[in-house]
N, C-alpha and C. Protein backbone atom coordinates (compact mmCIF):
# COMPACT_ATOMS: atom_id res chain seq x y z
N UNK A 1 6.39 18.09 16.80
CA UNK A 1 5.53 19.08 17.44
C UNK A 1 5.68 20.43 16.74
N UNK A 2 4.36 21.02 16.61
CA UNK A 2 4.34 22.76 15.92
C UNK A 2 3.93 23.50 17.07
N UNK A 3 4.58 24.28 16.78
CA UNK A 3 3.97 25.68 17.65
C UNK A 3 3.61 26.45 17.08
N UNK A 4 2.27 27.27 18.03
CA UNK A 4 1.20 28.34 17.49
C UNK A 4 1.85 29.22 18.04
N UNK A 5 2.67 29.51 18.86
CA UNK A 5 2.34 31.11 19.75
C UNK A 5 2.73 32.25 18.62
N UNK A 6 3.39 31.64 17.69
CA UNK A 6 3.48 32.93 16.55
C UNK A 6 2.43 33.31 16.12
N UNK A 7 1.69 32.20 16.04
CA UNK A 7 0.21 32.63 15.25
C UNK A 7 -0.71 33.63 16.06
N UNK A 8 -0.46 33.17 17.46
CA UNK A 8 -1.73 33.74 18.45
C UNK A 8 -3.26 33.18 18.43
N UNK A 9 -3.87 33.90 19.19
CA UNK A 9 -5.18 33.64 19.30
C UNK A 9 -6.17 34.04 18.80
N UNK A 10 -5.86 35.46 17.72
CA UNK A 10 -6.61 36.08 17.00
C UNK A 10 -6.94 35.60 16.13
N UNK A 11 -8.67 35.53 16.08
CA UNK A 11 -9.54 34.82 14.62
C UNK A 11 -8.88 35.35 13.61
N UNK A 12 -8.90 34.57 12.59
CA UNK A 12 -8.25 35.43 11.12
C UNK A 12 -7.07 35.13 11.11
N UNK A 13 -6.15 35.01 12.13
CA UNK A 13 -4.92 34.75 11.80
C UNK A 13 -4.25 34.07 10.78
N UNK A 14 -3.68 34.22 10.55
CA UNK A 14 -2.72 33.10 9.41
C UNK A 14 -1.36 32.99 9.57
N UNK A 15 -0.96 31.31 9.33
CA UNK A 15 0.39 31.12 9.13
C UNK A 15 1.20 30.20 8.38
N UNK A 16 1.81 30.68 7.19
CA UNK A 16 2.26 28.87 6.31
C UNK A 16 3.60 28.77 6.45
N UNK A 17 3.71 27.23 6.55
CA UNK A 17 5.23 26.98 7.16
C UNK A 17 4.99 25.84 5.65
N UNK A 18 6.75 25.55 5.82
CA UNK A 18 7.26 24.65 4.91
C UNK A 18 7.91 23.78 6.01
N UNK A 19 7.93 22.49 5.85
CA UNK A 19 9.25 21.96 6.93
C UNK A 19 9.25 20.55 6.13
N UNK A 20 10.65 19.87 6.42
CA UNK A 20 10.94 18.85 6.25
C UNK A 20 11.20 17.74 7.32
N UNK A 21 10.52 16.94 7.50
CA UNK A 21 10.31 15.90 8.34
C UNK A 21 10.72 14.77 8.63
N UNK A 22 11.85 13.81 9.56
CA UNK A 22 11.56 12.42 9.18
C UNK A 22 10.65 11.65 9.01
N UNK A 23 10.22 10.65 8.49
CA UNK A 23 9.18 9.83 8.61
C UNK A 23 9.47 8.90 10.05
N UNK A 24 8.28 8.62 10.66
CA UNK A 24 8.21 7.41 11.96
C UNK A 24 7.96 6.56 11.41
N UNK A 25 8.52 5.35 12.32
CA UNK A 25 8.10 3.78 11.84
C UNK A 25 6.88 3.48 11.74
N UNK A 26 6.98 2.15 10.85
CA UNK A 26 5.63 1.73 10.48
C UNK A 26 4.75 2.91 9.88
N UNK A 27 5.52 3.92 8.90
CA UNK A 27 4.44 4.53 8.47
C UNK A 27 3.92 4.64 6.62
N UNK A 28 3.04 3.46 6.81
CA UNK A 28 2.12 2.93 5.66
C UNK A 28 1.59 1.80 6.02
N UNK A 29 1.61 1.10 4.66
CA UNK A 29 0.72 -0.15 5.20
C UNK A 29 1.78 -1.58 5.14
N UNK A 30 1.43 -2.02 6.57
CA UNK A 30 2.55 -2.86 6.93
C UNK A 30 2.71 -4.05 5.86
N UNK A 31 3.72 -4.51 5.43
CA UNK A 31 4.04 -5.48 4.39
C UNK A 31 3.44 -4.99 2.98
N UNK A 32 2.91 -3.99 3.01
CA UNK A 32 2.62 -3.80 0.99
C UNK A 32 3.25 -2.31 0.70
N UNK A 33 3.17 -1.41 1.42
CA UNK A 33 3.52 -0.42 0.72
C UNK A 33 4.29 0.53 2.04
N UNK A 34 5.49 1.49 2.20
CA UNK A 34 5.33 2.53 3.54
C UNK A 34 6.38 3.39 3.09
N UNK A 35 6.39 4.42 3.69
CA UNK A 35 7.53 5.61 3.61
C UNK A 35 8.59 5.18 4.98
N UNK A 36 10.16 4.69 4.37
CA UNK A 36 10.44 4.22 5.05
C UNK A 36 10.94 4.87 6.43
N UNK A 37 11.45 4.45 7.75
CA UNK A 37 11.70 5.15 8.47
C UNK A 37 12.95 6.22 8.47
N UNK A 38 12.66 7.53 9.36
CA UNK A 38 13.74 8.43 8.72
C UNK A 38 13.79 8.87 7.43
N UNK A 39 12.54 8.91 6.11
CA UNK A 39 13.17 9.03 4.91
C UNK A 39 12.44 10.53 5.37
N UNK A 40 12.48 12.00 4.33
CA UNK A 40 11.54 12.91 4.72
C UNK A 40 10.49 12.95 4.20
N UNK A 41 9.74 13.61 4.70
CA UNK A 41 8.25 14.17 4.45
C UNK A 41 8.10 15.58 4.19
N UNK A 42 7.94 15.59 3.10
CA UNK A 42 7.72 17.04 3.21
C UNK A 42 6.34 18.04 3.00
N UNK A 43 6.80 18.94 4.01
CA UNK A 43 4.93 18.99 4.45
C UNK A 43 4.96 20.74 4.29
N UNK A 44 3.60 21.18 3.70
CA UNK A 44 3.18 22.32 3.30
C UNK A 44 2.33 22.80 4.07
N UNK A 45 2.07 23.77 5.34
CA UNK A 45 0.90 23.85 6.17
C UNK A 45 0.60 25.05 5.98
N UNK A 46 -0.99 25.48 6.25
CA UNK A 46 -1.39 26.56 6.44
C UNK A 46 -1.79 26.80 7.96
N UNK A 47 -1.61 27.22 8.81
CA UNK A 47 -1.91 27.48 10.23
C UNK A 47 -2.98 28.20 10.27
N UNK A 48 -4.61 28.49 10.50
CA UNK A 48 -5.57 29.50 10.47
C UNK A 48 -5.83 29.47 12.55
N UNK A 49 -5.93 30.66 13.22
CA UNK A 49 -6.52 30.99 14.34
C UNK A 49 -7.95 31.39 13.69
N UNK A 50 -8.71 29.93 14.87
CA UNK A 50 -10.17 30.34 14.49
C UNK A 50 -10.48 30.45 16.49
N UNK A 51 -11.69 30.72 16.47
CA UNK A 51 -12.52 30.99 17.65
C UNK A 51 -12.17 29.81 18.69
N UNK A 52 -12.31 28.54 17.99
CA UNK A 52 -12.03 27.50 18.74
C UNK A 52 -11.00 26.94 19.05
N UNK A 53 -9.82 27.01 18.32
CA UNK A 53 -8.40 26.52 18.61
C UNK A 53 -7.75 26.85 16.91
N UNK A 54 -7.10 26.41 16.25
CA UNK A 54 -6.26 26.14 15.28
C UNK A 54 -6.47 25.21 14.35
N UNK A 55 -6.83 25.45 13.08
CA UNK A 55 -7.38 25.09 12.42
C UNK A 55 -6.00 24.92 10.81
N UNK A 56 -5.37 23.57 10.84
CA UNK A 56 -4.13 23.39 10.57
C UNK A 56 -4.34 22.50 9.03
N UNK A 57 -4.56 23.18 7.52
CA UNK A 57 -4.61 22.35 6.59
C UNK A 57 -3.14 22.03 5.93
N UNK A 58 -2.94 20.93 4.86
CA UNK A 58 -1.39 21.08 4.51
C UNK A 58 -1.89 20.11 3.39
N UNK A 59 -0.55 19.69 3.51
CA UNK A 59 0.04 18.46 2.29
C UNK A 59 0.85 18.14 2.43
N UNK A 60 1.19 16.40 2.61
CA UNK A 60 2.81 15.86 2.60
C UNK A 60 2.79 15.08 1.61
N UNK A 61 4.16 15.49 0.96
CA UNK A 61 4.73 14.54 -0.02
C UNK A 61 5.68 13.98 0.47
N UNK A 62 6.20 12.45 0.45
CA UNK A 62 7.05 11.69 0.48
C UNK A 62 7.38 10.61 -0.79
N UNK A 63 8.22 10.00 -0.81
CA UNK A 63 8.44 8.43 -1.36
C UNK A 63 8.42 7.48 -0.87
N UNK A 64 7.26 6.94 -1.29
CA UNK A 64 7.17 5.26 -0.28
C UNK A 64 7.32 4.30 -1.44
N UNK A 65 7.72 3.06 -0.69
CA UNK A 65 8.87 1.84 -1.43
C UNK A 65 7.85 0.69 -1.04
N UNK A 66 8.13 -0.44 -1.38
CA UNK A 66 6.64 -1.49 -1.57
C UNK A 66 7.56 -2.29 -2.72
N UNK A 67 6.13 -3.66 -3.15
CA UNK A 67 6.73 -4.25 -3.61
C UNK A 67 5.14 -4.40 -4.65
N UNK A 68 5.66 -4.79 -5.70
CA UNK A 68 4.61 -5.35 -6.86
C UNK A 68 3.87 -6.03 -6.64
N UNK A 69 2.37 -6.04 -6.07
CA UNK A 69 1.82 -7.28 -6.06
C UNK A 69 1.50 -8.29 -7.36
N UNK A 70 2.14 -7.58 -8.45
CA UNK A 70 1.45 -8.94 -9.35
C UNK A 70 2.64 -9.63 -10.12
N UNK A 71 4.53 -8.83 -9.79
CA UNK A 71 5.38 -9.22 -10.43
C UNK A 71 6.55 -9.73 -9.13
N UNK A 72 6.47 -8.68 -7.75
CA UNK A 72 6.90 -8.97 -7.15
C UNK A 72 8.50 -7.93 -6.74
N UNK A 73 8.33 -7.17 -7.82
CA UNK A 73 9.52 -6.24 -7.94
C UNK A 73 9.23 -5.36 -7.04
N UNK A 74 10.50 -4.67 -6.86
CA UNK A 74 10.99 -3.59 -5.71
C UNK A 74 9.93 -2.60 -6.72
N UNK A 75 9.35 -1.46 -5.66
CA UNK A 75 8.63 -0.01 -6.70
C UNK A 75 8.82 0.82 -5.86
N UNK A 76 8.76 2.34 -6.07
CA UNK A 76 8.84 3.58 -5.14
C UNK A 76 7.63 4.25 -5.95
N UNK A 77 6.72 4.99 -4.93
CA UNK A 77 5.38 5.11 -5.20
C UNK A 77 5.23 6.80 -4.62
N UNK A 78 5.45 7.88 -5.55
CA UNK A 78 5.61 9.44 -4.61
C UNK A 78 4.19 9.55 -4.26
N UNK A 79 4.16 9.75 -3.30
CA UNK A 79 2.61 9.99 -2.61
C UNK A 79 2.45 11.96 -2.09
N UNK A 80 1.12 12.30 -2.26
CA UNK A 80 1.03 13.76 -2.13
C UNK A 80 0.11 13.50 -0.79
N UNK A 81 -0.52 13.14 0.44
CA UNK A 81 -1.45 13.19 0.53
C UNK A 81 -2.05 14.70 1.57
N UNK A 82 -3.30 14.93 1.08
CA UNK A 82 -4.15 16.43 1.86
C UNK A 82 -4.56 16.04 3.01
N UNK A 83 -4.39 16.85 3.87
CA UNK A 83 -4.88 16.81 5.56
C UNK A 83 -5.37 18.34 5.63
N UNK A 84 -6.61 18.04 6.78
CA UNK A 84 -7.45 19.00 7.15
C UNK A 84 -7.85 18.97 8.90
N UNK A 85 -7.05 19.58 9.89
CA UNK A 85 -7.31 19.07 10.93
C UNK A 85 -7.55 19.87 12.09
N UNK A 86 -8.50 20.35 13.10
CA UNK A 86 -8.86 21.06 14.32
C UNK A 86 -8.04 20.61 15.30
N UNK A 87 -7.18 21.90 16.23
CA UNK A 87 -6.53 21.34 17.38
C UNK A 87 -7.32 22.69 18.34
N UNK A 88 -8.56 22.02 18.86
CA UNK A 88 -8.67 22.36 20.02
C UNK A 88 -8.15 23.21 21.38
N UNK A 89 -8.29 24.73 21.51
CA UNK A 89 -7.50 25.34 22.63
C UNK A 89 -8.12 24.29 23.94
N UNK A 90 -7.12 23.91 24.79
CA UNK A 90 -7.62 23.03 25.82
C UNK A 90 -9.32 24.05 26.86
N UNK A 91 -9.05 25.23 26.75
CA UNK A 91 -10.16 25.52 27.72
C UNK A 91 -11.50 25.80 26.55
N UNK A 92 -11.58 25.07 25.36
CA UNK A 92 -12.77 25.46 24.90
C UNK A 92 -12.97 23.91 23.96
N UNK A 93 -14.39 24.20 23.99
CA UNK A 93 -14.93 23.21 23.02
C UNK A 93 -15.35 22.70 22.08
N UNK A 94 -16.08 22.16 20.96
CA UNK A 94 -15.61 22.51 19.72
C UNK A 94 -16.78 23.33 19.11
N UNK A 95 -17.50 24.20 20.24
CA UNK A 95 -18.39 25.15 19.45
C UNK A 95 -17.91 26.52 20.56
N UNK A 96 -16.29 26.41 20.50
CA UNK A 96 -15.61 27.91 20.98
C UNK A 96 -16.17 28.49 22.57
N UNK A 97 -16.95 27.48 23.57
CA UNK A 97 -17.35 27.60 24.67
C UNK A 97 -16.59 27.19 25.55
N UNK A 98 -16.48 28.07 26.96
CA UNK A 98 -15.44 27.69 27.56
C UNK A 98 -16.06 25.99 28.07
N UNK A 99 -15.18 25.20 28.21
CA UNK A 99 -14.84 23.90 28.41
C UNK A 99 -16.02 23.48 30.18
N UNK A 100 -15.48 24.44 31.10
CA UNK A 100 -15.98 24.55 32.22
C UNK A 100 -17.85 24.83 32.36
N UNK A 101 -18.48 26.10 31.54
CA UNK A 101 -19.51 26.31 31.60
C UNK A 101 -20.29 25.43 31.48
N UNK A 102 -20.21 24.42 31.05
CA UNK A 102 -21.08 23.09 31.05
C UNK A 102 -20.11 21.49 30.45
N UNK A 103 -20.66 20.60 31.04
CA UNK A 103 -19.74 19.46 30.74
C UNK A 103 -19.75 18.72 29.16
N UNK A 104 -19.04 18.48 28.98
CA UNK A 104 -19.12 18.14 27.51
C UNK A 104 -19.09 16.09 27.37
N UNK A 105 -19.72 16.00 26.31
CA UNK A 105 -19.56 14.19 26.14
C UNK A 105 -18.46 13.92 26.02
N UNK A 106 -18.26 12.46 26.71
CA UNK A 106 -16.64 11.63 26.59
C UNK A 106 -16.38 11.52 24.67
N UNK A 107 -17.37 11.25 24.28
CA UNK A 107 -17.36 10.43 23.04
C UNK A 107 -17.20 11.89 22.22
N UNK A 108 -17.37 13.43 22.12
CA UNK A 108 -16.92 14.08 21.66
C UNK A 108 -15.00 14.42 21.98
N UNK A 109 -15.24 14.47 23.16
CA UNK A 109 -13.80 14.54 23.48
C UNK A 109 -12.41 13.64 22.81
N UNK A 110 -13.24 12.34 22.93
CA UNK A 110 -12.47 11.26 22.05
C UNK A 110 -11.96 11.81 20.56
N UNK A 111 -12.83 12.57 20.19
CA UNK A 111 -12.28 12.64 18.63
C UNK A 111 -11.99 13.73 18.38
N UNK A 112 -11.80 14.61 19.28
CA UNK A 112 -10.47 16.07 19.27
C UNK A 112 -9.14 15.92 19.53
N UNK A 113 -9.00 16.67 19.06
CA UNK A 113 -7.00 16.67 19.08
C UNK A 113 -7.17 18.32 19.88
N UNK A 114 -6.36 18.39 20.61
CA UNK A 114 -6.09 19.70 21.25
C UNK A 114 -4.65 20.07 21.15
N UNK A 115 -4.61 21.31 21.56
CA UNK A 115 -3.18 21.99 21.84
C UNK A 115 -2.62 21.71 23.11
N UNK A 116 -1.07 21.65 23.07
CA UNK A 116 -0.85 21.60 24.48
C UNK A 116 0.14 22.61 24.70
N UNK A 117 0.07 23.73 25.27
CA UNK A 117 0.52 24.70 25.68
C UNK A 117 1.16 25.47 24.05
N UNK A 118 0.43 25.31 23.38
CA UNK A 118 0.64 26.36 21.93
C UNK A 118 0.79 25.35 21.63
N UNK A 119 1.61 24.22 21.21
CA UNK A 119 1.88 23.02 20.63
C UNK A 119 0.56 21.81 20.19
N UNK A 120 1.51 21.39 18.93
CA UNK A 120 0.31 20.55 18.37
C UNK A 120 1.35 19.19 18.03
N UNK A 121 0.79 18.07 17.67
CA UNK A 121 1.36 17.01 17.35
C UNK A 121 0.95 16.23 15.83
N UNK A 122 1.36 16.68 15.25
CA UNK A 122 1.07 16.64 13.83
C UNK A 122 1.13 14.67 13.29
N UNK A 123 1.88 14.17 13.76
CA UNK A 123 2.46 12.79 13.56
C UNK A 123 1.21 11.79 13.10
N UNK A 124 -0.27 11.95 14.33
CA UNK A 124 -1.32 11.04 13.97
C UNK A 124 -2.24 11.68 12.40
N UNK A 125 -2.23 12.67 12.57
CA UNK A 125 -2.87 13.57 11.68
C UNK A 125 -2.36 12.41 10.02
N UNK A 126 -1.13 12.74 10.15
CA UNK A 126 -0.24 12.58 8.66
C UNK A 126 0.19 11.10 8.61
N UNK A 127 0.01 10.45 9.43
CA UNK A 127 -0.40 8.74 9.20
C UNK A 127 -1.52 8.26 8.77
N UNK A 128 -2.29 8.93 9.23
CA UNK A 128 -3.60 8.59 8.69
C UNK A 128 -3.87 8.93 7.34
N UNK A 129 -3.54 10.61 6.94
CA UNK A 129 -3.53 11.34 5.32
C UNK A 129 -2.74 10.34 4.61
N UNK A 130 -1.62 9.66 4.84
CA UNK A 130 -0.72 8.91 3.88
C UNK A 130 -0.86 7.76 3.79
N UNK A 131 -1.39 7.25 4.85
CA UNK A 131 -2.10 5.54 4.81
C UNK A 131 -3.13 5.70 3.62
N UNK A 132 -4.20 6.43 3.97
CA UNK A 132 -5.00 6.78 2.70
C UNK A 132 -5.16 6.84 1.69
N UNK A 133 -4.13 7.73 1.32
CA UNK A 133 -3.08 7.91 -0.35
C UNK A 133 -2.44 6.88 -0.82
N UNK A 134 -2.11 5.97 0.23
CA UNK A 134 -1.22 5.26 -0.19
C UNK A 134 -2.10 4.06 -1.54
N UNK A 135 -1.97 3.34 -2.46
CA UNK A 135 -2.12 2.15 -2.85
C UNK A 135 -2.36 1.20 -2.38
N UNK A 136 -3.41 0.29 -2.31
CA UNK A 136 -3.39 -1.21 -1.65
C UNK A 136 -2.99 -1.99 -2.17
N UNK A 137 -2.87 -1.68 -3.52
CA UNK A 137 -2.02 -2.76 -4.30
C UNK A 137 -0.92 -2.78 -5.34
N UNK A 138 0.03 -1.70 -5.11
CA UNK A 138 0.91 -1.50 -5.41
C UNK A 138 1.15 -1.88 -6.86
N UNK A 139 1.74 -1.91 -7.94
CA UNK A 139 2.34 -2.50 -9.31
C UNK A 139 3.32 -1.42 -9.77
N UNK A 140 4.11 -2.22 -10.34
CA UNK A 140 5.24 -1.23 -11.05
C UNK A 140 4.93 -0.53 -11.85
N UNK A 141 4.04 -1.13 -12.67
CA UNK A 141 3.00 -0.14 -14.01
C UNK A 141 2.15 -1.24 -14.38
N UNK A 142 0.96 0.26 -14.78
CA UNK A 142 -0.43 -0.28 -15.02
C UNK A 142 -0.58 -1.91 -15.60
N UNK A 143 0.36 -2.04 -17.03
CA UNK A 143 0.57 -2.95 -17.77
C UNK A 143 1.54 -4.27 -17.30
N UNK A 144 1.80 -4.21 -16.34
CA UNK A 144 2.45 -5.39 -15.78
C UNK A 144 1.48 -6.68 -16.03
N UNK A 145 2.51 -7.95 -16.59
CA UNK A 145 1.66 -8.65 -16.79
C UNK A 145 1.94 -10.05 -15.31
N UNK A 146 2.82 -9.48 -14.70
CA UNK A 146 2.88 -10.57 -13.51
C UNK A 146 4.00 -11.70 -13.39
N UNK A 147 3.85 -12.77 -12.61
CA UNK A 147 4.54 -13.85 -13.07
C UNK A 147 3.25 -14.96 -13.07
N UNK A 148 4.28 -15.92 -13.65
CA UNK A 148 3.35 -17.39 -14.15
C UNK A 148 2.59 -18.08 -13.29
N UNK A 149 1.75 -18.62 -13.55
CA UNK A 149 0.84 -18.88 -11.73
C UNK A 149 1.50 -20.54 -11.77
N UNK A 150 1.67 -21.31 -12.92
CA UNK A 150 2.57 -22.42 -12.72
C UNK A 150 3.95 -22.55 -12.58
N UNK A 151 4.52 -21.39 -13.32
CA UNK A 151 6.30 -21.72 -12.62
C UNK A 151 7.11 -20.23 -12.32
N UNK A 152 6.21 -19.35 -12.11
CA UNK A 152 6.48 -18.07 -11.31
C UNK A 152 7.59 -17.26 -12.33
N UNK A 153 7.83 -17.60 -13.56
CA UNK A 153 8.65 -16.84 -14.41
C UNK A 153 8.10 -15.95 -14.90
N UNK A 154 8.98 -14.58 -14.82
CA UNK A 154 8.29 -13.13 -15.02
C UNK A 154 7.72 -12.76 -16.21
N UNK A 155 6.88 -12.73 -16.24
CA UNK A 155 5.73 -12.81 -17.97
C UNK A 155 5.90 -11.58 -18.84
N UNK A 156 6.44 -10.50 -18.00
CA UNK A 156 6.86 -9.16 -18.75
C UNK A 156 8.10 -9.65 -19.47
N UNK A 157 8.58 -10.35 -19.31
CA UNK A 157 10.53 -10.23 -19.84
C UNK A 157 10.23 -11.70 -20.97
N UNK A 158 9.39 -12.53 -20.47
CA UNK A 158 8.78 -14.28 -21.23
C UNK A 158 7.40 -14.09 -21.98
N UNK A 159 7.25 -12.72 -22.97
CA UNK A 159 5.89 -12.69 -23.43
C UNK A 159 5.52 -13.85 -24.17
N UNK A 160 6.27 -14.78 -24.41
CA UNK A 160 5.71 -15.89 -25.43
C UNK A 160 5.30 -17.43 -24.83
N UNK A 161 6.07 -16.91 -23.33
CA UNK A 161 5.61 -17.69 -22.51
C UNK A 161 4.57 -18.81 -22.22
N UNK A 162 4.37 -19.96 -21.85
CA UNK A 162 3.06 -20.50 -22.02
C UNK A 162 3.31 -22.38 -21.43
N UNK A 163 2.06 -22.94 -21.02
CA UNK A 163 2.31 -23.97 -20.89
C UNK A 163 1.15 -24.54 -20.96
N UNK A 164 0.93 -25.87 -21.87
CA UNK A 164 0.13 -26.83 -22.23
C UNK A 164 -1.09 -26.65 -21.21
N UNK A 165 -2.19 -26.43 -21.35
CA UNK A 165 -3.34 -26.75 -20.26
C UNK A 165 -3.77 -28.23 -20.16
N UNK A 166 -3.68 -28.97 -19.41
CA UNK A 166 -4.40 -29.80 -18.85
C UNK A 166 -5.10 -29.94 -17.97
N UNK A 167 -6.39 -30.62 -18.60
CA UNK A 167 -7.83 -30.43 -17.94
C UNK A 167 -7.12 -31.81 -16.24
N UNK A 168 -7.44 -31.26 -15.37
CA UNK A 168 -7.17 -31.88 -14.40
C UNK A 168 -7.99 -33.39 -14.56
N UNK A 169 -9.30 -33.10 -14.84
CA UNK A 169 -10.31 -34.12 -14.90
C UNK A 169 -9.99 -35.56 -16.13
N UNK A 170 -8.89 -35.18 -16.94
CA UNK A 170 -8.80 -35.75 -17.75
C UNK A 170 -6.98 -36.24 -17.87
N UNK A 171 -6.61 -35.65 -16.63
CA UNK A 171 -5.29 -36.57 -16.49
C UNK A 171 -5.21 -37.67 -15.93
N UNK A 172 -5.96 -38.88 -15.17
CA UNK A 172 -5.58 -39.63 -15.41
C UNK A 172 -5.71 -40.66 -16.84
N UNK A 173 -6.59 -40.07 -17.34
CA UNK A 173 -6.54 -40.69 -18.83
C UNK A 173 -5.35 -40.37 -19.79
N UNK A 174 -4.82 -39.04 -19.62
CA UNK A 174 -3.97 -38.77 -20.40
C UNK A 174 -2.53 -39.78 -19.89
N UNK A 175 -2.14 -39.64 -18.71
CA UNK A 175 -1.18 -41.30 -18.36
C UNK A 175 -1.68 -42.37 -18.71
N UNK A 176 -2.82 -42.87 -18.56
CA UNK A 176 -3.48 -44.10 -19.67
C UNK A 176 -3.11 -44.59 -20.35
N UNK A 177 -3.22 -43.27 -21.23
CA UNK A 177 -2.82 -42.78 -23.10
C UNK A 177 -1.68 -43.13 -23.18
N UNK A 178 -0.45 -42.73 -22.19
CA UNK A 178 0.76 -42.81 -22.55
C UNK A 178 1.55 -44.24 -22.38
N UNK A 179 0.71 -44.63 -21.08
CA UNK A 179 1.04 -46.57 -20.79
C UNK A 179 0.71 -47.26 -22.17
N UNK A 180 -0.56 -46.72 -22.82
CA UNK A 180 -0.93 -47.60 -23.89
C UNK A 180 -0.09 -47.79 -25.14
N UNK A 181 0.09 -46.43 -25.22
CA UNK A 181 1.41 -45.86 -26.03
C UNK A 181 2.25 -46.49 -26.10
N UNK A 182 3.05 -46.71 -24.66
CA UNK A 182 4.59 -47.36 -25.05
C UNK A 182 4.41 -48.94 -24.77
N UNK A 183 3.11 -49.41 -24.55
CA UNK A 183 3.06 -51.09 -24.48
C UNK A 183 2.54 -51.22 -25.99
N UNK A 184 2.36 -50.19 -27.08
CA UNK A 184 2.34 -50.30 -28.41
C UNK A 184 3.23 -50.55 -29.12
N UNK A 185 4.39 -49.68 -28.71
CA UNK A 185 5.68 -49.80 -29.10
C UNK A 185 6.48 -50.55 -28.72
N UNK A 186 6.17 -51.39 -27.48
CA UNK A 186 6.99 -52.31 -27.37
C UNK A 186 6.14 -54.16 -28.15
N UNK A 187 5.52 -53.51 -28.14
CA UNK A 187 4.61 -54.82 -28.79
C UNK A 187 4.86 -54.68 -30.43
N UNK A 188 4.96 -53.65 -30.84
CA UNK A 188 5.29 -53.45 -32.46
C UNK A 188 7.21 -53.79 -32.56
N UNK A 189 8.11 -53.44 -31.14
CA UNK A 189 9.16 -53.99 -31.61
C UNK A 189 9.27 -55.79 -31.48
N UNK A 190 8.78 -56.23 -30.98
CA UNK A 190 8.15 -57.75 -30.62
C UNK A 190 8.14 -58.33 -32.06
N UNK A 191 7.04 -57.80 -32.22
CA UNK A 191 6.61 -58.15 -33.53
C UNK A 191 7.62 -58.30 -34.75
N UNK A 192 7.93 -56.72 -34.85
CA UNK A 192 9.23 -56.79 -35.98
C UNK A 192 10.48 -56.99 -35.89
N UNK A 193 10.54 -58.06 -34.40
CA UNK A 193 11.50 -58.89 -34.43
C UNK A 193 11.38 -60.21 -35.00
N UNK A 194 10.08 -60.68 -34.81
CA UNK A 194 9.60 -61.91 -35.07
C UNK A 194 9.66 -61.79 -36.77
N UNK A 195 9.10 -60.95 -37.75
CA UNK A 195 9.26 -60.57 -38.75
C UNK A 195 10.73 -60.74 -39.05
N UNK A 196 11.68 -60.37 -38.83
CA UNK A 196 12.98 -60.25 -39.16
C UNK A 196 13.50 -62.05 -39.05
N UNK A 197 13.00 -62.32 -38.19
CA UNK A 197 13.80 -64.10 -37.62
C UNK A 197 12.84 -64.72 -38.75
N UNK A 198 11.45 -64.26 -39.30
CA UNK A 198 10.89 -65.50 -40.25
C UNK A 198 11.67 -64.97 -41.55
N UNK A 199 12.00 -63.94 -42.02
CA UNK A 199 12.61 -63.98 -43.15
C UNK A 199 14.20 -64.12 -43.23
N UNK A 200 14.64 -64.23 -42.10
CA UNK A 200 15.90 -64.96 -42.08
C UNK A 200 15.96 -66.23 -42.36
N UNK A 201 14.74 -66.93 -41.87
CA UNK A 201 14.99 -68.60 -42.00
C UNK A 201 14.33 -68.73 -43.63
């Protein structure tokens, strides 16, 4: 939670804070990429008093940890991401009218964030900015070449790597090939046994 009352209520106002933050759970994207829990955040805000409530831009940088989608390795990924966000004084609305003078839509209300007694709650704001930023598909570097899609050995460290293609459509002929093969060879040792016993006699 931040507090305004330093700032006040006067349009024009200004206020920039620095602070360092834990991170909350679950914050990234579950199983590929997140800033883990407790690590910090560190966040750059500008505080502006406008007519309507508080008008709060920043930037958090953290380190979020993930895994390679195409090698599978551990990665740490520094993320910057920008937030831009309105917190609503509770008695006004978001065109600076008192709240009371006329009723306002549910479905506007839904998508304000307000103050609560000078206080703001920054937490949804900066899940959302860093989910954003974040990568969907993570890699250790650009040039990763992955692992093997037939025997999962890491292709960056095995560049010479490689294995015979066989046309699926044409393996059972290729076992065929190989029955025919060794009933060749056993028919050619047959033979040049029989060869050996006529020139013995």
């Amino acid at each position: 939670m931040f507090d305004t009352h330093e700032l006040g209520r006067r349009p024009g106002a200004l206020q920039r804070l620095t602070r360092s933050v834990d991170a909350p759970k679950d914050f990234g994207i579950e199983g590929v990429i997140g800033v883990p829990e407790g690590a910090p955040v560190k966040l750059d805000l500008r505080l502006e008093s406008v007519m309507e409530g508080v008008l709060v831009t920043g930037t958090a940088r953290a380190s979020a940890e993930g895994e390679c989608v195409r090698c599978l390795e551990p990665l740490s990924h520094e993320v910057a991401a920008d937030f831009q966000e309105m917190f609503s004084y509770p008695d006004a609305d978001d065109r600076g009218r008192s709240r009371t003078a006329e009723p306002v839509d549910d479905a506007e209300d839904e998508d304000m964030l307000f103050l609560e007694d000078g206080m703001f709650d920054l937490e949804p704001v900066l899940r959302d900015a860093v989910v954003l930023a974040l990568p969907m598909q993570p890699v250790c570097r650009e040039t990763c070449a992955g692992l093997c899609p037939e025997c999962g050995i890491r292709l960056d460290e095995n560049p010479d790597h490689h294995h015979d293609a066989v046309d699926i459509r044409w393996a059972a002929l290729q076992g065929l090939a190989e029955t025919i093969q060794d009933g060749e060879k056993d028919n050619m040792g047959g033979a040049e046994a029989g060869v050996d016993e006529k020139q013995e006699k």
